[in-house]
N, C-alpha and C. Protein backbone atom coordinates (compact mmCIF):
# COMPACT_ATOMS: atom_id res chain seq x y z
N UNK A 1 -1.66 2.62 10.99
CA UNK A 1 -0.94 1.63 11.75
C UNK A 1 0.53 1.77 11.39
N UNK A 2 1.45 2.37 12.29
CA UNK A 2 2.94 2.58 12.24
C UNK A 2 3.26 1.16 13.26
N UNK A 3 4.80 1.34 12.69
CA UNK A 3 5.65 -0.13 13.61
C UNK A 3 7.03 1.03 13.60
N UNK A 4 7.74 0.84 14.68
CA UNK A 4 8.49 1.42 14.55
C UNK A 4 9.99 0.74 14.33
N UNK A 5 10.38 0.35 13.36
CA UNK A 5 11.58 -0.14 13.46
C UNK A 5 12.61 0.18 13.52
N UNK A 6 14.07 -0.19 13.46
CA UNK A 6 15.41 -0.19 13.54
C UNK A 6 16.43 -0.58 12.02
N UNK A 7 16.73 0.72 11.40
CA UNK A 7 17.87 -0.06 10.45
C UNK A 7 19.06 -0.73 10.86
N UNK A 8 19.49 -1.50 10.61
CA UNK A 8 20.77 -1.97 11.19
C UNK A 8 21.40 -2.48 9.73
N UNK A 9 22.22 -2.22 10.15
CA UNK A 9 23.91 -2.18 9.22
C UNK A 9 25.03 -3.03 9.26
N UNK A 10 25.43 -3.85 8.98
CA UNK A 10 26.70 -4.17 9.62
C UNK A 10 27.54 -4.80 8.02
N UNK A 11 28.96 -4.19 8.04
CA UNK A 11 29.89 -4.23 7.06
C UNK A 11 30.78 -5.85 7.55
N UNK A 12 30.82 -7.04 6.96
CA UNK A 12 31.11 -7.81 8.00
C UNK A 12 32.91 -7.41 7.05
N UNK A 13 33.20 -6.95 6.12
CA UNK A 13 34.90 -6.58 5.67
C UNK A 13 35.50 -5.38 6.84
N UNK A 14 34.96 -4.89 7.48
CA UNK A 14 35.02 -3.73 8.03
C UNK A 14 35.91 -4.40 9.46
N UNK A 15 36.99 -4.81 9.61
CA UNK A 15 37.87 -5.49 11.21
C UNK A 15 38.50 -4.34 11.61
N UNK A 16 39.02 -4.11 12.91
CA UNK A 16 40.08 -3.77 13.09
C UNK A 16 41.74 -4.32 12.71
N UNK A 17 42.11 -4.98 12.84
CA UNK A 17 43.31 -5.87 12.58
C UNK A 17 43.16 -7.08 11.05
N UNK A 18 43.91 -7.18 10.30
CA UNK A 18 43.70 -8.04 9.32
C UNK A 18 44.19 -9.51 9.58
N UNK A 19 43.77 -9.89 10.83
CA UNK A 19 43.72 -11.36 11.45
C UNK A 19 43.33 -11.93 10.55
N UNK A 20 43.58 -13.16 10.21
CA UNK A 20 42.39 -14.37 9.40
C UNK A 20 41.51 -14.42 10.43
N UNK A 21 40.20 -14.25 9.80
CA UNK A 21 39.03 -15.17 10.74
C UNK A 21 39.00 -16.72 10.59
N UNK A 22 38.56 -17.29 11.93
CA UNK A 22 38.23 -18.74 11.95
C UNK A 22 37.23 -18.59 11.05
N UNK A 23 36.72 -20.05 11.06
CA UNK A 23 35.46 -20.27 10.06
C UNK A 23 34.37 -20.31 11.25
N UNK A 24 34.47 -20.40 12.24
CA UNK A 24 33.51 -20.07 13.19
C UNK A 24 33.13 -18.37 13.60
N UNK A 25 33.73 -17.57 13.29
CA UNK A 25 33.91 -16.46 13.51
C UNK A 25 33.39 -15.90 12.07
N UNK A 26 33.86 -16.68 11.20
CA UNK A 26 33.43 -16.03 9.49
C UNK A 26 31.88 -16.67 9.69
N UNK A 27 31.65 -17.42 10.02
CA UNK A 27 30.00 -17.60 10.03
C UNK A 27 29.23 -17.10 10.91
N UNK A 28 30.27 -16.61 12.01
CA UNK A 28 29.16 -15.39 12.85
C UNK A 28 28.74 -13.86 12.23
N UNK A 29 29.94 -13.56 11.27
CA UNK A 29 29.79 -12.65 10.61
C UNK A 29 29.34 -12.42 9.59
N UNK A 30 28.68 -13.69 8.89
CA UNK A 30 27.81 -13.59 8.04
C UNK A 30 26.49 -14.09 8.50
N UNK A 31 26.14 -14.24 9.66
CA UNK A 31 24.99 -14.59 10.38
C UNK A 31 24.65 -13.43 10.67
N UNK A 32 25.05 -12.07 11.30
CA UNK A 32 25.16 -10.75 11.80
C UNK A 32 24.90 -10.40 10.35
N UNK A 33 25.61 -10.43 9.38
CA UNK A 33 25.35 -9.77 8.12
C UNK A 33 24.04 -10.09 7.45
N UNK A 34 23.76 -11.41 7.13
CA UNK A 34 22.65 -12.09 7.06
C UNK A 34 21.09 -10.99 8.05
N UNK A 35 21.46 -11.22 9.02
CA UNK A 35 20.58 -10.41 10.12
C UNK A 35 19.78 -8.82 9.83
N UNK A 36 21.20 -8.37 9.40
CA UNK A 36 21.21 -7.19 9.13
C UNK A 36 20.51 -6.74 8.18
N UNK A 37 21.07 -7.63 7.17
CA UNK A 37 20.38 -7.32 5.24
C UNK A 37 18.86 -7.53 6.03
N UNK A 38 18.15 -8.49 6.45
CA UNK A 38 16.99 -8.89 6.86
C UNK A 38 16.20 -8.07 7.30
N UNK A 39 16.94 -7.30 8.03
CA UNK A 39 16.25 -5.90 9.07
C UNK A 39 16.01 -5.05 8.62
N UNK A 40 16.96 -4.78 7.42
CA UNK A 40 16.64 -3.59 6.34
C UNK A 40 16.12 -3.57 5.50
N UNK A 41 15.95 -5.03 5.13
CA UNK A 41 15.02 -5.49 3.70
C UNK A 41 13.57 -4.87 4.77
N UNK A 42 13.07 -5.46 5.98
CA UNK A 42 12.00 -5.42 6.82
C UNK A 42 11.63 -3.81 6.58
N UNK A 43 12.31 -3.15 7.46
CA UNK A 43 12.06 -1.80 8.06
C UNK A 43 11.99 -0.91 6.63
N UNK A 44 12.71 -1.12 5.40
CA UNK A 44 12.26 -0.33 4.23
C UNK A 44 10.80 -0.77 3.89
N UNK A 45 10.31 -1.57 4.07
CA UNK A 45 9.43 -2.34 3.49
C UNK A 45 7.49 -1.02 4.19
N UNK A 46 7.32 -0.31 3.02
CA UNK A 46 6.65 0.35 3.67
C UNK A 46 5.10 0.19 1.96
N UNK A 47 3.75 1.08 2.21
CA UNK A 47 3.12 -0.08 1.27
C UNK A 47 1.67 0.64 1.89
N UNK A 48 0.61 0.89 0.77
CA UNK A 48 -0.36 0.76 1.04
C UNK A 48 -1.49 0.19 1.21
N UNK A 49 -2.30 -0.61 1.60
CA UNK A 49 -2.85 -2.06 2.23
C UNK A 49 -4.12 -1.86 2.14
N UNK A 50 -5.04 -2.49 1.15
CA UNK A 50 -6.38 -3.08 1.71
C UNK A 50 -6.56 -3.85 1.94
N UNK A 51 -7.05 -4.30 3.45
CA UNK A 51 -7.79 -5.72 3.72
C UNK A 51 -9.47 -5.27 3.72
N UNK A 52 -10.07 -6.24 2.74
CA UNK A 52 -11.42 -6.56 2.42
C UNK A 52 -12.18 -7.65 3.39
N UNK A 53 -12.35 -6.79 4.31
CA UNK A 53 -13.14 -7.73 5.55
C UNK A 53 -14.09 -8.38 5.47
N UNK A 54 -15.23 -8.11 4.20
CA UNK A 54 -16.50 -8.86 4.38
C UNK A 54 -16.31 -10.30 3.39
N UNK A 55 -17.25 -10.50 2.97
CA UNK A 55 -17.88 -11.70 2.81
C UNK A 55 -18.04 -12.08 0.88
N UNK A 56 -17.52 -10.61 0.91
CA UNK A 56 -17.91 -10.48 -0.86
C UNK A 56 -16.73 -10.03 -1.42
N UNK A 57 -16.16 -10.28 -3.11
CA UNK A 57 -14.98 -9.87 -4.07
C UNK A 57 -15.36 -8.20 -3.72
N UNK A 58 -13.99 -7.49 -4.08
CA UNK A 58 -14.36 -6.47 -4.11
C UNK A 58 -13.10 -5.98 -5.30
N UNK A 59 -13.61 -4.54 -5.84
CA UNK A 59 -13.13 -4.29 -7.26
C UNK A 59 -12.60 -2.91 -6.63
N UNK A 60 -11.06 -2.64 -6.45
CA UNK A 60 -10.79 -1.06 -5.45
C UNK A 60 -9.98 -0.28 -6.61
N UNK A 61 -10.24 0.91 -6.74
CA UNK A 61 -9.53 1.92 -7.78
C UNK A 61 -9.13 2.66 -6.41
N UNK A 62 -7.95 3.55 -6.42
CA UNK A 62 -7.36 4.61 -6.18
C UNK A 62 -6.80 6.00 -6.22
N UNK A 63 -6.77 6.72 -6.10
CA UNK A 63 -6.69 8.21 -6.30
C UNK A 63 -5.67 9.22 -5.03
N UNK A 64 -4.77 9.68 -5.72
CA UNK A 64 -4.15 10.70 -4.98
C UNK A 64 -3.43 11.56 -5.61
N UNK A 65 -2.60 12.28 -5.09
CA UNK A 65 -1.94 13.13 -5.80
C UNK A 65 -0.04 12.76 -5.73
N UNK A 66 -0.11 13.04 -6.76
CA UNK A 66 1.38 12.87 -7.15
C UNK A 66 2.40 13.73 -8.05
N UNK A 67 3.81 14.63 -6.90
CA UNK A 67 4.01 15.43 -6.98
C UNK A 67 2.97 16.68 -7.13
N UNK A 68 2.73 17.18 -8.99
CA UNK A 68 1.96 18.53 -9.21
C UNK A 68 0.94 17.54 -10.23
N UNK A 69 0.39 16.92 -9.98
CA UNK A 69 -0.36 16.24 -10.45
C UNK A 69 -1.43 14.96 -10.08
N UNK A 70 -2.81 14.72 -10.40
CA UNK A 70 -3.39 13.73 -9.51
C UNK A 70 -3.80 12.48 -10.27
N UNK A 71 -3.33 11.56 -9.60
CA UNK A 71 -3.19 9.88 -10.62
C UNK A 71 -4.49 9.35 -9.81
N UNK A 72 -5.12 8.40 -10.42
CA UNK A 72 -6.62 7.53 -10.36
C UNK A 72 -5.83 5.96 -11.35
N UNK A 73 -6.14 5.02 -10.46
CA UNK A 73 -5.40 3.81 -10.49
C UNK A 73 -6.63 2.91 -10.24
N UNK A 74 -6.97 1.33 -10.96
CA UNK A 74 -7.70 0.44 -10.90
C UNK A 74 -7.29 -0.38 -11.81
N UNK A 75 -8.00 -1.40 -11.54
CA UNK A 75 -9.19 -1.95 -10.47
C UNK A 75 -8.12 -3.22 -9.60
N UNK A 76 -7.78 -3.33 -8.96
CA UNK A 76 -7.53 -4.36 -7.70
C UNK A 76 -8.44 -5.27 -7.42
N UNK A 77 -8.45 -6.61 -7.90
CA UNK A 77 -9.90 -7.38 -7.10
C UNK A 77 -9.25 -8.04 -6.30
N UNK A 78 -9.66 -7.64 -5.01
CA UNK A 78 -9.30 -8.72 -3.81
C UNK A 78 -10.81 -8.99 -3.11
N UNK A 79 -10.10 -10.57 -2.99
CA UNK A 79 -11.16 -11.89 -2.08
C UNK A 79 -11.49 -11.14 -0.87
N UNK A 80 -12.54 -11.84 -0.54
CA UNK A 80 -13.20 -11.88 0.68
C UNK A 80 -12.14 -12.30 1.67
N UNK A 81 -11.93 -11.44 2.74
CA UNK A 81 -11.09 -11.89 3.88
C UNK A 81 -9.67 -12.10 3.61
N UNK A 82 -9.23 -11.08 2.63
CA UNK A 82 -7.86 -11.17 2.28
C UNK A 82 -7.13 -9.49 2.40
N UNK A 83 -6.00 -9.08 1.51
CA UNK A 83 -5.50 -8.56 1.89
C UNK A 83 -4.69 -8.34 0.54
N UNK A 84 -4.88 -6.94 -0.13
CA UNK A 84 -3.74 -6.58 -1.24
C UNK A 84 -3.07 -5.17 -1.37
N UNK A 85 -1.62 -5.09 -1.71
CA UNK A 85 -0.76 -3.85 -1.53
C UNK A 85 -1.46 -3.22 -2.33
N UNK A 86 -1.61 -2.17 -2.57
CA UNK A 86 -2.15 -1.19 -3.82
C UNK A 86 -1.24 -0.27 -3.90
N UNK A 87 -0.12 0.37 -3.26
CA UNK A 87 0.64 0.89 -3.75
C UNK A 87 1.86 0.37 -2.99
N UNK A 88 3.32 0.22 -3.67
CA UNK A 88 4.45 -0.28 -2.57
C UNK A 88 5.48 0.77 -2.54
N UNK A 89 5.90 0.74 -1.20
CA UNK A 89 6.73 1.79 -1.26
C UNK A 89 6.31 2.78 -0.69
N UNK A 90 7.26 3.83 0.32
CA UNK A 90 7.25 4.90 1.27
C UNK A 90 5.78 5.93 0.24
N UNK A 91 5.27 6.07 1.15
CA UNK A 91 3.52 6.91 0.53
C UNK A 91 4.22 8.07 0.76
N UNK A 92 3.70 8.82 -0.70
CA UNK A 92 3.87 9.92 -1.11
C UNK A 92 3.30 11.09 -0.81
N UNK A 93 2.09 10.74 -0.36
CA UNK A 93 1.33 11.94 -0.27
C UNK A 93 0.35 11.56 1.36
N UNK A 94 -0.23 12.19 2.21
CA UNK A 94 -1.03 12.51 3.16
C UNK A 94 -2.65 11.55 3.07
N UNK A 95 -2.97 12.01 1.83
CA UNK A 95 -4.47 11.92 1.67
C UNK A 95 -4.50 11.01 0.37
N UNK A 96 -5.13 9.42 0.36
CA UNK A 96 -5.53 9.01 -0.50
C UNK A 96 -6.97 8.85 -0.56
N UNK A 97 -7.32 8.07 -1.67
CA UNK A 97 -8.76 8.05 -2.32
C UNK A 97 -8.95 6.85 -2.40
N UNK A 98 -9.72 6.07 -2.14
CA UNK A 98 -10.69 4.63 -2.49
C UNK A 98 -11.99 4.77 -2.77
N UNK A 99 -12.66 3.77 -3.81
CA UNK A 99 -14.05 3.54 -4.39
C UNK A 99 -12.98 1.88 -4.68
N UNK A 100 -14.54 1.76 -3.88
CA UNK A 100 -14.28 0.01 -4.10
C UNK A 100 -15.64 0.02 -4.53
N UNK A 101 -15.85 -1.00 -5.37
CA UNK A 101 -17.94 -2.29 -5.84
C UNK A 101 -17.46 -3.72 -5.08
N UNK A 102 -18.67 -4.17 -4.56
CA UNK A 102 -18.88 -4.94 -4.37
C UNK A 102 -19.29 -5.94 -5.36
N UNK A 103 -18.47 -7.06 -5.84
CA UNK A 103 -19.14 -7.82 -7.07
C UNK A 103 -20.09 -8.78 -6.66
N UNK A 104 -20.00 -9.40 -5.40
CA UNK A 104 -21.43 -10.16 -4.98
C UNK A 104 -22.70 -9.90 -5.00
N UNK A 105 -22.76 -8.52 -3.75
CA UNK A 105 -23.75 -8.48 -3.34
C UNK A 105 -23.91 -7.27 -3.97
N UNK A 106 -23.37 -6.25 -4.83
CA UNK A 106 -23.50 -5.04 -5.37
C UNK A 106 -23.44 -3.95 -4.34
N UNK A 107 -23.45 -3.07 -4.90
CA UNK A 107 -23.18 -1.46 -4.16
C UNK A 107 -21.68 -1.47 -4.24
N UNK A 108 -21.33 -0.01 -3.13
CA UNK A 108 -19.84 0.04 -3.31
C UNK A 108 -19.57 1.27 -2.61
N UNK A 109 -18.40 1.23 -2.39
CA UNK A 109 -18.12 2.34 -1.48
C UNK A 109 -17.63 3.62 -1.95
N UNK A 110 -18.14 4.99 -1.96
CA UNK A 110 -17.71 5.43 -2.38
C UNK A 110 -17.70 7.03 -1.62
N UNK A 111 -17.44 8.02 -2.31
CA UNK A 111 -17.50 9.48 -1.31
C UNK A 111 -18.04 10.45 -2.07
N UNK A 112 -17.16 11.74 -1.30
CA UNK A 112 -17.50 13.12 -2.40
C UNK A 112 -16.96 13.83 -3.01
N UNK A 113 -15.57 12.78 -3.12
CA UNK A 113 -14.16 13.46 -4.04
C UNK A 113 -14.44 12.63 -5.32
N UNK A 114 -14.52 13.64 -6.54
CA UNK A 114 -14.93 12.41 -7.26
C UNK A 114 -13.32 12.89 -8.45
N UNK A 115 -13.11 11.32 -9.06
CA UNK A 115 -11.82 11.41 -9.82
C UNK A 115 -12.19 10.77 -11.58
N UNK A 116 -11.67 10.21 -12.04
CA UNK A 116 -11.60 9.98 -13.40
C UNK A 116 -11.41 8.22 -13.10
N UNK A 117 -12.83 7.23 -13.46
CA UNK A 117 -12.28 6.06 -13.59
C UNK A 117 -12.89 5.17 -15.20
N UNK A 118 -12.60 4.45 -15.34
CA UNK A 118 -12.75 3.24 -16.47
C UNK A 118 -13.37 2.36 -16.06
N UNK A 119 -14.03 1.34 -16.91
CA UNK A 119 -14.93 0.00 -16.36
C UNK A 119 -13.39 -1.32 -16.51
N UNK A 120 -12.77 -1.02 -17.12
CA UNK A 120 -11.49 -1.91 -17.37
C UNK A 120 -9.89 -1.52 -16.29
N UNK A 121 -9.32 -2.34 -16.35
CA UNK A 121 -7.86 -1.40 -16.07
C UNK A 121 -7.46 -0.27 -16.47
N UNK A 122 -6.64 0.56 -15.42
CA UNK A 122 -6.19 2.41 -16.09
C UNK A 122 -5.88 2.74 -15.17
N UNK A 123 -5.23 4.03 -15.81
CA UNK A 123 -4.07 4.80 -14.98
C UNK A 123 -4.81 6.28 -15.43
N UNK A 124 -5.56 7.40 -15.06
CA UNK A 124 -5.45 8.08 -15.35
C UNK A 124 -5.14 9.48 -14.33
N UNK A 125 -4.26 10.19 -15.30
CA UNK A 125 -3.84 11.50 -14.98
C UNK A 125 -5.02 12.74 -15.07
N UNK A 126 -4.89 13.21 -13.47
CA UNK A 126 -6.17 14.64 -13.89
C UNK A 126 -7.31 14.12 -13.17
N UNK A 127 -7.97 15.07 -12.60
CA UNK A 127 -9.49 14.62 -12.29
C UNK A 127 -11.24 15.47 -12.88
N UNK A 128 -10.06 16.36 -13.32
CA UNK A 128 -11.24 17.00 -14.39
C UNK A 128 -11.56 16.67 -15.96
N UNK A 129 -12.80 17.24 -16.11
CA UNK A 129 -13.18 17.21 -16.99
C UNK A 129 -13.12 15.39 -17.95
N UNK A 130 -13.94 14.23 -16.77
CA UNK A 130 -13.56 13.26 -17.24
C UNK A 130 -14.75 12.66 -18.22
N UNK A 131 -15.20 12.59 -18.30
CA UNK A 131 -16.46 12.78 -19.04
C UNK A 131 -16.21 12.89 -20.36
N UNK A 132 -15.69 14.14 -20.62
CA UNK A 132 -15.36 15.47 -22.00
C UNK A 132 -14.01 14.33 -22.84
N UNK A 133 -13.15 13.80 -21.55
CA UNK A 133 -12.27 12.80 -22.14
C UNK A 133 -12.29 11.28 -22.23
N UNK A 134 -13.53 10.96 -21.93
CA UNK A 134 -13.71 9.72 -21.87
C UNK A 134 -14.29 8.53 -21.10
N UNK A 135 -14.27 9.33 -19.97
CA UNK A 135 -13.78 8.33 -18.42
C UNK A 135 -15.12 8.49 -17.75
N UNK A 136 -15.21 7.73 -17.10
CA UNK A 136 -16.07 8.08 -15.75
C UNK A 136 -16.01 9.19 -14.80
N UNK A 137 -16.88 9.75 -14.27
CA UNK A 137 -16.88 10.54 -13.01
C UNK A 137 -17.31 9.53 -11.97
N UNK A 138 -16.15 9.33 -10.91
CA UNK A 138 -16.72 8.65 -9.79
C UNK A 138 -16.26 8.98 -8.40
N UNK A 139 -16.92 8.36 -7.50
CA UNK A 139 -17.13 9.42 -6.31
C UNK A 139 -15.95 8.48 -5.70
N UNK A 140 -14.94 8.85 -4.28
CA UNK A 140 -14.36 8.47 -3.46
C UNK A 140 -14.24 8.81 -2.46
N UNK A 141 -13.33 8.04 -1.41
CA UNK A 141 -13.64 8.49 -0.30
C UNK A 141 -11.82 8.64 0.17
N UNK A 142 -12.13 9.59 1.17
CA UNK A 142 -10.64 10.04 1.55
C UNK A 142 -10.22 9.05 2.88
N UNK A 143 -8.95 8.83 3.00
CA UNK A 143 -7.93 8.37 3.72
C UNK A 143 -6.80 8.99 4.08
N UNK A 144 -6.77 9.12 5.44
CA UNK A 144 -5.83 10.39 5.89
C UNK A 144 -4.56 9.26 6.67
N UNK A 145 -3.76 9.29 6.02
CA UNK A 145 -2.69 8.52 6.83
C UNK A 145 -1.36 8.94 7.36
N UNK A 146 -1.92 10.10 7.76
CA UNK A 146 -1.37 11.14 8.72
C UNK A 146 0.18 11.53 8.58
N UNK A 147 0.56 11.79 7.42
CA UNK A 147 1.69 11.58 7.14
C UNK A 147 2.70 9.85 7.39
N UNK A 148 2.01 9.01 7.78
CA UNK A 148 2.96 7.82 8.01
C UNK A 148 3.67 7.04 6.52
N UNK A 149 4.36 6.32 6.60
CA UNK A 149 4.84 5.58 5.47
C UNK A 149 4.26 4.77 5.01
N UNK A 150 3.64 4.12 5.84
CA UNK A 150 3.00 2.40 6.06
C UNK A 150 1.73 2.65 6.01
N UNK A 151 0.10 1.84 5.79
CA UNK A 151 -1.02 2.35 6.36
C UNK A 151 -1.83 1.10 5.34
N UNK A 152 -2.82 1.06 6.45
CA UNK A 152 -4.02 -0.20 5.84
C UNK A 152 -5.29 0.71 5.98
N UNK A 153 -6.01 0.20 4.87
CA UNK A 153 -7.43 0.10 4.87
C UNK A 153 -7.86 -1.11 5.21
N UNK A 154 -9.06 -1.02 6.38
CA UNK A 154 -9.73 -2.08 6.18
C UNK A 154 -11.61 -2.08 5.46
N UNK A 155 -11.89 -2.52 4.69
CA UNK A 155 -13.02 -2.21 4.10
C UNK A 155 -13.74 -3.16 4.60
N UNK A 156 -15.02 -2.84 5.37
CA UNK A 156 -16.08 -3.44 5.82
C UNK A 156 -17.65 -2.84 5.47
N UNK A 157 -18.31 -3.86 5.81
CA UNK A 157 -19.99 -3.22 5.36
C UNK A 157 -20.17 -2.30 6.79
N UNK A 158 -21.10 -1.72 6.76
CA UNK A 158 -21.19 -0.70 8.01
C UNK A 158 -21.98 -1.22 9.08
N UNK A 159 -22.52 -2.40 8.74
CA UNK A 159 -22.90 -3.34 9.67
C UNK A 159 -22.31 -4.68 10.32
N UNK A 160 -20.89 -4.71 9.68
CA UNK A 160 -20.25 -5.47 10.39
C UNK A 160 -19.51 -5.25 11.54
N UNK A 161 -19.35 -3.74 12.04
CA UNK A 161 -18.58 -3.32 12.93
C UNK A 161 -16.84 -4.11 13.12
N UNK A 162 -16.88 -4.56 11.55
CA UNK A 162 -15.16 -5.09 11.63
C UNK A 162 -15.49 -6.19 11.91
N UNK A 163 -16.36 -7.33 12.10
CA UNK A 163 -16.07 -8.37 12.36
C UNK A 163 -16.04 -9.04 11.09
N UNK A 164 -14.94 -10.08 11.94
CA UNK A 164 -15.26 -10.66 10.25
C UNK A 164 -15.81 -12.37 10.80
């Protein structure tokens, strides 16, 4: 899911002529300036998104690659019918990884990329040999967000067809 926005700019010191401004005129130009900062705070604003559609907590680790190297990130618990950033900021890479559990009803989602995770919080670097160092071997599933900046997951049971 892309949005396509507009940076906008505006220098409100930047006049032609060094007139005094009215104070009606100085508050248009910091209304325009105001505007501006707003639009750019907006349109930078880019972020990777799970919304957890069903009915149950869910526990989401992450995995991708970064630069010459591949990072595995957890655990995220987001509510039922909510919505949390998991990474902020212009996405780095093409292809991420999710394994979410279900803490209600059990099971969990997972794939056939498998990475390095923990039963606690962690950050780990590498996807081999996790076992030999400590960690879990666990399975994930890929997310292709096609080169965009921006991009949501939505995680549902496979029988909800998205409804929520």
């Amino acid at each position: 899911m892309s949005m396509l926005r507009q940076n906008v700019s505006f220098d409100p010191l930047t006049r032609p002529s060094r007139r005094k401004l009215s104070s009606l005129t100085l508050l248009a130009v910091l209304a325009l300036a105001t505007m501006g900062l707003m639009a750019t705070t907006t349109a930078s604003k880019a972020e990777l998104k799970l919304c957890n559609t069903t009915s149950s907590r869910v526990g989401v680790a992450i995995g991708y690659r970064e630069k010459e190297r591949w990072a595995t990130e957890g655990w995220w618990n987001v509510a039922s019918n909510t919505c949390e950033v998991l990474l902020k900021g212009k996405l780095i890479a093409r292809f991420y990884y999710i394994h979410a559990v279900d803490y209600d009803k059990g099971g969990e989602w997972s794939g056939k990329d498998t990475m390095c995770t923990t039963d606690k919080a962690f950050t780990v670097f590498g996807v081999k040999d996790c076992v030999k160092r400590g960690y879990k071997r666990t399975g994930f599933f890929e997310i292709d967000t096609k080169n965009e900046h921006d991009w949501t997951v939505r995680l549902k049971y496979p029988d909800e067809n998205g409804k929520k």
